[in-house]
Protein backbone atom coordinates (compact mmCIF):
# COMPACT_ATOMS: atom_id res chain seq x y z
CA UNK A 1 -14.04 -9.55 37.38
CA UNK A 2 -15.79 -9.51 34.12
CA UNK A 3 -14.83 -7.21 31.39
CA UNK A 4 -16.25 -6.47 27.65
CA UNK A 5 -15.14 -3.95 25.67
CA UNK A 6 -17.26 -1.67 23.43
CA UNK A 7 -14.77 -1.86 20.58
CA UNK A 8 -12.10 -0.26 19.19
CA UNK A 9 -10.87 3.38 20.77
CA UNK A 10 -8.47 3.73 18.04
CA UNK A 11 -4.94 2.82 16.10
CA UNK A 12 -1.53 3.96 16.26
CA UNK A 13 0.42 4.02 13.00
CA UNK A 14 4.03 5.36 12.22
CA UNK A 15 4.65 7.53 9.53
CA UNK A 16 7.23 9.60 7.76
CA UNK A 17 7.08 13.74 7.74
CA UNK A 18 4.45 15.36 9.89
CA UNK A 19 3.20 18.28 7.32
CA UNK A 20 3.01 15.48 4.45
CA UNK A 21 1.06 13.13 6.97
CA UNK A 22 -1.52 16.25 8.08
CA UNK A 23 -1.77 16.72 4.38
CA UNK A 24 -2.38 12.93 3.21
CA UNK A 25 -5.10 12.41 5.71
CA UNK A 26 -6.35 15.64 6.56
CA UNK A 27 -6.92 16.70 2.77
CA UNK A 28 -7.52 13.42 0.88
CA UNK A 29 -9.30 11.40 3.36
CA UNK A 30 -10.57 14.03 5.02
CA UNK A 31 -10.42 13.40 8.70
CA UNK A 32 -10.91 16.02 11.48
CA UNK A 33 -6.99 16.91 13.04
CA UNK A 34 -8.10 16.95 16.69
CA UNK A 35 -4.92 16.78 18.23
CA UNK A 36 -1.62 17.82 17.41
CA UNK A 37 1.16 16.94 20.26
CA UNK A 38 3.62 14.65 21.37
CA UNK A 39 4.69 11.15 21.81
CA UNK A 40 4.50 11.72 25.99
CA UNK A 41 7.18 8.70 25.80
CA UNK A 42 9.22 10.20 22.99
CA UNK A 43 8.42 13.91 23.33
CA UNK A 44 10.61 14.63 20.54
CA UNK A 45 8.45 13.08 18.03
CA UNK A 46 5.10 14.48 17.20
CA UNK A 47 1.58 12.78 18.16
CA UNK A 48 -1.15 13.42 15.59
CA UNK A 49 -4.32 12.47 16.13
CA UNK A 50 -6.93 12.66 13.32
CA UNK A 51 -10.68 11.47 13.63
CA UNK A 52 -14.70 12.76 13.30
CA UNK A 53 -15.71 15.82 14.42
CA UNK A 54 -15.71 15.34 17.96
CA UNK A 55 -12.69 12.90 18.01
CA UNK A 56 -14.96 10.35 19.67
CA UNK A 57 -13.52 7.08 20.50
CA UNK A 58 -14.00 4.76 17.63
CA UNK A 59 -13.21 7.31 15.24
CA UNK A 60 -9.34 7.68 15.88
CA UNK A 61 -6.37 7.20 13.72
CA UNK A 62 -3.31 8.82 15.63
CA UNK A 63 0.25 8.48 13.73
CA UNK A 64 3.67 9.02 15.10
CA UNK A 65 5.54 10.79 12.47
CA UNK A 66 9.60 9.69 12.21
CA UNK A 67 11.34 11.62 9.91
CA UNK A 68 13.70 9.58 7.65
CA UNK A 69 12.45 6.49 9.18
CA UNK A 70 13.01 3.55 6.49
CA UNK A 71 9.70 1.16 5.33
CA UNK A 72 9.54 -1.33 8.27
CA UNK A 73 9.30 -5.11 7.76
CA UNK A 74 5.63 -6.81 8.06
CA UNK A 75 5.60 -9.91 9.71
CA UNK A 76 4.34 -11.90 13.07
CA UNK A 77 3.40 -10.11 16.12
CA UNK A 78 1.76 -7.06 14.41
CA UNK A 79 -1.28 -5.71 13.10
CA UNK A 80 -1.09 -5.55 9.49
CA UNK A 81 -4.19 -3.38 7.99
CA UNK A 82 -6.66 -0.76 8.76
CA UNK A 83 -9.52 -0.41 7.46
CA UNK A 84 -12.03 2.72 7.58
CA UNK A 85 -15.68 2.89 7.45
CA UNK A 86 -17.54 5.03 4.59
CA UNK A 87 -21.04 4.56 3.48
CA UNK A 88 -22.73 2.62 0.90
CA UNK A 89 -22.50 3.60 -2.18
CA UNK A 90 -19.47 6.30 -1.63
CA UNK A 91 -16.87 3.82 -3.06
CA UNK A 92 -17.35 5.40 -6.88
CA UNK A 93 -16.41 9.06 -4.90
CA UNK A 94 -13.52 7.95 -3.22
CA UNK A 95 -12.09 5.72 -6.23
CA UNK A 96 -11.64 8.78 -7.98
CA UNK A 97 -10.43 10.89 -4.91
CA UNK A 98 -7.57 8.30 -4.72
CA UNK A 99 -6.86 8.33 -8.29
CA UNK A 100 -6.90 12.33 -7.96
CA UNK A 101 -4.37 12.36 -5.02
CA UNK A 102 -2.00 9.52 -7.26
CA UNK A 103 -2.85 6.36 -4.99
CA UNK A 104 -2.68 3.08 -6.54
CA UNK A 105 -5.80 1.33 -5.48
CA UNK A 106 -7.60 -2.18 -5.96
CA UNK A 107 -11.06 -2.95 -5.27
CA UNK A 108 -11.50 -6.20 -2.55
CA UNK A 109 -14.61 -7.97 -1.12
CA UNK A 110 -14.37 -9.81 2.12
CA UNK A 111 -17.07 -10.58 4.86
CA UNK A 112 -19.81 -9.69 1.94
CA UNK A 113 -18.39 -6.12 1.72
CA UNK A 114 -16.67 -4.26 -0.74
CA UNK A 115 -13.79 -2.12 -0.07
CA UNK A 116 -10.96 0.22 -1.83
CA UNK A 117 -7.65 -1.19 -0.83
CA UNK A 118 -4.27 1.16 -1.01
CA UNK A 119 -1.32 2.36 1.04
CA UNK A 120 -1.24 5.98 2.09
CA UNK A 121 2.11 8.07 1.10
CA UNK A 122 4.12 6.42 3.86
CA UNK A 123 2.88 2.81 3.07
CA UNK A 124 0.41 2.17 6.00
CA UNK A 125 -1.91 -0.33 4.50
CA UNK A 126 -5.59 1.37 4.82
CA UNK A 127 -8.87 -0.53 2.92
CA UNK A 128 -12.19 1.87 2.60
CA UNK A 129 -14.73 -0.46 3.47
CA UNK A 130 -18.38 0.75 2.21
CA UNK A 131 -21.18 -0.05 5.16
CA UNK A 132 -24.05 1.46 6.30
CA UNK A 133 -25.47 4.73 6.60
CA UNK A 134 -23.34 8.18 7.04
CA UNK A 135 -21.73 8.70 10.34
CA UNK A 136 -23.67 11.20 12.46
CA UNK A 137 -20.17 12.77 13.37
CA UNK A 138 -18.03 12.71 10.20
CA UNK A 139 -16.37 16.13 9.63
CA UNK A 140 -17.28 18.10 6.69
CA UNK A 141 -14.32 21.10 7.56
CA UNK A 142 -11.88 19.13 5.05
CA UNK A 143 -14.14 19.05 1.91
CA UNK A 144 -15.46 15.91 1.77
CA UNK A 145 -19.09 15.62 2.22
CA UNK A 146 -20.61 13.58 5.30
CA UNK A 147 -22.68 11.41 2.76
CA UNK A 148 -19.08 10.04 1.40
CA UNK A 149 -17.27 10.85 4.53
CA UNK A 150 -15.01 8.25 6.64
CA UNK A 151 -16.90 7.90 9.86
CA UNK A 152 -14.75 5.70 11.81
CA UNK A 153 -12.56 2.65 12.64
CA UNK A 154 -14.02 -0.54 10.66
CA UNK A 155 -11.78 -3.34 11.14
CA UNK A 156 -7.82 -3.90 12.11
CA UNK A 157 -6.55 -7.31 10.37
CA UNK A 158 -3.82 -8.83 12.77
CA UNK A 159 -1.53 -11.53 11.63
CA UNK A 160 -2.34 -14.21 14.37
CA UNK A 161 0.05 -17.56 14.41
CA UNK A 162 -1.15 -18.40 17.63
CA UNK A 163 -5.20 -18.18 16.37
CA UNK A 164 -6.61 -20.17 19.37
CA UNK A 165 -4.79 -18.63 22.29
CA UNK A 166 -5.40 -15.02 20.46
CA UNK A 167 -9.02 -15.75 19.77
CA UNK A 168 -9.24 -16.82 23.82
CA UNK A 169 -7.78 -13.67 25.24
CA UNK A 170 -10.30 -11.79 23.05
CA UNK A 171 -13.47 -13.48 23.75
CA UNK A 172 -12.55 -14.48 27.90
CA UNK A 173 -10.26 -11.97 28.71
CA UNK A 174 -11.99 -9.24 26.94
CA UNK A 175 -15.81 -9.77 26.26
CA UNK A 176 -15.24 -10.39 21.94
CA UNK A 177 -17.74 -12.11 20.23
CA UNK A 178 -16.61 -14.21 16.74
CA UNK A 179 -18.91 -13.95 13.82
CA UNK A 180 -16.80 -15.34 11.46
CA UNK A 181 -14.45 -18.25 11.20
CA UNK A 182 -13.29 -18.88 7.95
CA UNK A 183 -10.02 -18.14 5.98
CA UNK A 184 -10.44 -15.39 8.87
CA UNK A 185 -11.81 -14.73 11.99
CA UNK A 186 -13.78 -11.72 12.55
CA UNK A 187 -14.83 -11.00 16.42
CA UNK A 188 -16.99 -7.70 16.89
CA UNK A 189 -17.80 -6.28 20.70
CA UNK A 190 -20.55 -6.06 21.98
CA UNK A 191 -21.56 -3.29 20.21
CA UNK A 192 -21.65 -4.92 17.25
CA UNK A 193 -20.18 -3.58 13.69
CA UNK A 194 -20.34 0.34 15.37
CA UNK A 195 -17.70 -0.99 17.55
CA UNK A 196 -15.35 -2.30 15.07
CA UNK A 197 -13.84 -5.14 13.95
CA UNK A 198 -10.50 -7.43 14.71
CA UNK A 199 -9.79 -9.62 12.10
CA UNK A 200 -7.63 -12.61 12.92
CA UNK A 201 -5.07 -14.10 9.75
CA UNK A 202 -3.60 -17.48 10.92
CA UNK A 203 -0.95 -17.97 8.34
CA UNK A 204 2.40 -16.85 9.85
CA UNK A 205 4.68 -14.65 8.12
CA UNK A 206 8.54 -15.79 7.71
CA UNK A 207 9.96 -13.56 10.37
CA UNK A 208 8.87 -11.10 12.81
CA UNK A 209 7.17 -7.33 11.69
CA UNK A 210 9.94 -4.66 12.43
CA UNK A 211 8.80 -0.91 13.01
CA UNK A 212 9.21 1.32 10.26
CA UNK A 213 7.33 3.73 7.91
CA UNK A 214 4.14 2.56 7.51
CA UNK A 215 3.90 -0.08 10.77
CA UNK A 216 0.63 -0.54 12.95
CA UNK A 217 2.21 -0.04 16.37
CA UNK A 218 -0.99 -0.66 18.62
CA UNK A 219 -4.63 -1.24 18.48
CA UNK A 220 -6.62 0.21 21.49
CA UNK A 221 -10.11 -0.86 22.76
CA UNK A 222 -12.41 0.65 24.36
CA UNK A 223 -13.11 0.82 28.53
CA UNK A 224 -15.98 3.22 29.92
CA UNK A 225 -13.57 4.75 32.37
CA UNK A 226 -10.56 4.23 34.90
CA UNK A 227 -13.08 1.26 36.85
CA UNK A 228 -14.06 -0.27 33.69
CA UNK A 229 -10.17 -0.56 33.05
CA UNK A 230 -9.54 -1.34 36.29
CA UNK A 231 -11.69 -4.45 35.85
CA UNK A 232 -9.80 -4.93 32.43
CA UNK A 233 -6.31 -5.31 34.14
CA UNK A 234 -7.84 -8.02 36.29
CA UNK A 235 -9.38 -9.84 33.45
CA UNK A 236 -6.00 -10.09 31.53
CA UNK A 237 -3.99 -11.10 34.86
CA UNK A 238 -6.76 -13.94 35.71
CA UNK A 239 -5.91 -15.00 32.17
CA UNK A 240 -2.03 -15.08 32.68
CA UNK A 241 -0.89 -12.02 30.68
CA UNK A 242 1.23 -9.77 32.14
CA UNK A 243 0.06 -5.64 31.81
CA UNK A 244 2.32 -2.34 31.80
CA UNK A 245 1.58 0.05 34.10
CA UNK A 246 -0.77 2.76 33.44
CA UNK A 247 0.22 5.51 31.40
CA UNK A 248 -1.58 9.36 31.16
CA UNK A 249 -2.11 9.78 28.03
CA UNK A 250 -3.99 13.34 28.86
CA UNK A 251 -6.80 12.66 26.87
CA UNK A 252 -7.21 8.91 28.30
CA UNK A 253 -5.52 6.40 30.38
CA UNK A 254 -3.90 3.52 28.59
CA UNK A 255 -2.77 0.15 29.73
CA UNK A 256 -0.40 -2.16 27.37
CA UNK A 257 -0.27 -5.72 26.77
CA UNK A 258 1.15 -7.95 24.53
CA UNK A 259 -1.36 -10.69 22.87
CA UNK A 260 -0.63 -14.30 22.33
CA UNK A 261 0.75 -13.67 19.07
CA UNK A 262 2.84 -10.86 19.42
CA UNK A 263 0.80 -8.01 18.65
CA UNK A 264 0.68 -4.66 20.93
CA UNK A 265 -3.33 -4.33 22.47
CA UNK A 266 -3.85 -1.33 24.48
CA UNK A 267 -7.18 -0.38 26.64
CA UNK A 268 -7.89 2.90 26.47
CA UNK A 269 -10.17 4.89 28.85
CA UNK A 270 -13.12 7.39 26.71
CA UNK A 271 -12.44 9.76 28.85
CA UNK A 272 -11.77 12.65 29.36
CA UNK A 273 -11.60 13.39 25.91
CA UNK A 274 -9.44 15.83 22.97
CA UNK A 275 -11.36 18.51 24.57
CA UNK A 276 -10.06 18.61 27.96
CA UNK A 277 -7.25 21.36 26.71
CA UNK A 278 -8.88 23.06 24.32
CA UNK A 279 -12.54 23.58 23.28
CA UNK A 280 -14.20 21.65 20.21
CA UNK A 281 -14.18 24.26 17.65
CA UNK A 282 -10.54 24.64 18.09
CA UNK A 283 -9.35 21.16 17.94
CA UNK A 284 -6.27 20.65 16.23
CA UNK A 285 -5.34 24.26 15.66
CA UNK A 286 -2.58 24.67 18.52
CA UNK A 287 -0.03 22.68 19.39
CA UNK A 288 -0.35 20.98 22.79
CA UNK A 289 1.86 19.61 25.57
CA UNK A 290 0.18 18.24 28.92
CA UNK A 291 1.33 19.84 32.24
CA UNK A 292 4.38 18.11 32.60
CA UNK A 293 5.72 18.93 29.51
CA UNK A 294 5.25 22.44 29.34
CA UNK A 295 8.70 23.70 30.41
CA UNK A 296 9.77 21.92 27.28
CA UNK A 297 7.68 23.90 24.81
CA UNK A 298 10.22 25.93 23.78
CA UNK A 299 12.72 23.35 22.58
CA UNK A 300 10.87 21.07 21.70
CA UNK A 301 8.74 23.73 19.35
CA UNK A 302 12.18 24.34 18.24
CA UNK A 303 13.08 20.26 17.83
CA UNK A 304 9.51 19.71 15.53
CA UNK A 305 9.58 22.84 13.74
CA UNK A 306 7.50 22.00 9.99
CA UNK A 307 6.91 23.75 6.91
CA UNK A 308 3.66 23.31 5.72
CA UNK A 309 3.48 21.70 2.01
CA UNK A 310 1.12 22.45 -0.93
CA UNK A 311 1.21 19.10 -2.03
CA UNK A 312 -2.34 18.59 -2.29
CA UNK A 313 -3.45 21.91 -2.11
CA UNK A 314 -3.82 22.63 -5.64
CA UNK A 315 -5.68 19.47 -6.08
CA UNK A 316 -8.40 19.61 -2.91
CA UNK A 317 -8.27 23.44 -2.02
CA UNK A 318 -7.76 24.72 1.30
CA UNK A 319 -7.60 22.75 4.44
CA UNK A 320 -7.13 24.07 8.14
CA UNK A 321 -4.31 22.12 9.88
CA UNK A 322 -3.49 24.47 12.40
CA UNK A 323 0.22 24.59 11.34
CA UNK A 324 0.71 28.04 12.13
CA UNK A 325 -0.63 28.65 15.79
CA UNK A 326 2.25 27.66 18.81
């Protein structure tokens, strides 16, 4: 069967403290907290998922926060950058934001776009890259205003020693189109630059990428629903790449594979969606466990107990996290 994705559904980063991490990218970037639960394969870590207002696919950053966890190692078989779409003409806005908040930045071009280029608090390599209009979903609860605000997922740069075999999976397997094949290849979906962006770097690094503070674990694209991924599974089996089984994720059904060059790819279902448990006005504010995990609330509320910080609240004035609601 035939399979194309619409893009990217979103990215899975590791972090350090969970309160610092809800204040980094809640306050300074100012991104929507949608969802605020658990690794479902690691319950005792939190799952935080920021993104627009409606948490649409597309929009998602989620981060596993692992307290005292040490700076992983960068290397082969990982993605190795995020980047974030803002509008044109918001970079002047957000260069001083950074500066504000204390984050070294530089300014890059690539692809004929400029972009702000740092490493949040926990070193997880982010670029700002300025293109097109304002998002028609960006949240504007966080103080930043939606004519400057971060309105999704704009590229993920993965470090690609095996370019040609990669670059096949992506465009057979998986429906990619490349529009660029220089120092780097850039493939888009279907959907064009709305859908995101995987950027391909074929120079290999001297040894493998090790988790840490500040690792990409996964990149997920997009499938329409449990059919479309159905048809997704088959695609990546007729191309000889063996699949996980599928996983609940509550708020979508994942399936995880392993690309040519080492890198975890995930397909995520849209649906159903951050709202399933609790209604859109309220994302983010309580802290949720699926069904399953519900007998555990207790000790595991007791297990991920936080204190929420001021760091940045002197700076960028009130934010609501939802830190104090069980």
């Amino acid at each position: 069967m035939a399979f194309t994705t619409s893009g990217i559904h979103h990215v899975t980063a590791i972090a350090v403290k969970p309160q610092a991490t809800i204040e980094f990218h809640a306050r300074v970037l100012g991104l929507r907290l949608v969802k605020r639960t658990v690794n479902f394969d690691d319950p005792q870590t939190y799952h935080l998922y920021f993104g627009d207002a409606e948490g649409a696919p597309g929009t998602i950053l989620s981060l596993f926060p692992w307290p005292g966890a040490g700076r992983g190692e960068r290397g082969d078989g990982e993605a190795r950058r995020i980047g974030l779409r803002v509008p044109e003409g918001s970079l002047d806005f957000w260069r001083e934001r950074l500066t504000h908040a204390g984050i070294v930045h530089s300014a890059v071009a690539s692809f004929g776009e400029e972009s702000l280029r740092f490493e949040d608090p926990d070193g997880i390599p982010l670029d700002l890259t300025a293109v097109g209009a304002p998002g028609a979903g960006s949240w504007g609860g966080s103080g930043v205003g939606a004519e400057v605000a971060i309105s999704g997922i704009h590229s993920v740069t993965l470090s690609a020693p095996r370019l040609e075999d990669t670059v096949d999976l992506l465009t057979s397997a998986l429906g990619m189109i490349v529009t660029d094949d220089e120092d780097t290849t850039r493939l888009a979906s279907v959907s064009g630059p709305a859908g995101g962006h995987i950027d391909l770097v074929p120079v290999p690094e001297k040894t493998r990428g090790r988790w840490g503070a500040g690792s990409i674990h996964h990149v997920a694209l997009r499938a329409a629903d449990e059919a479309t991924q159905d048809e997704a599974r088959a695609a990546l089996q007729a191309h000889g790449l063996e699949t996980r089984d599928y996983k609940d994720r509550h708020y979508f059904r994942s399936l995880y594979f392993n690309e040519p060059s080492g890198s975890i790819l995930e397909i995520a279902t849209d649906g159903p969606g951050f709202t399933v448990d609790e209604p859109l006005d309220e994302l983010g504010l309580a802290f949720r466990l699926p069904q399953w995990l519900e007998s555990d609330r207790a000790f595991l509320r007791q297990r991920l107990a936080v204190t929420a910080s001021p760091e940045y609240a002197d700076r960028f004035g009130p934010v609501n996290t939802g830190a104090g609601r069980a």
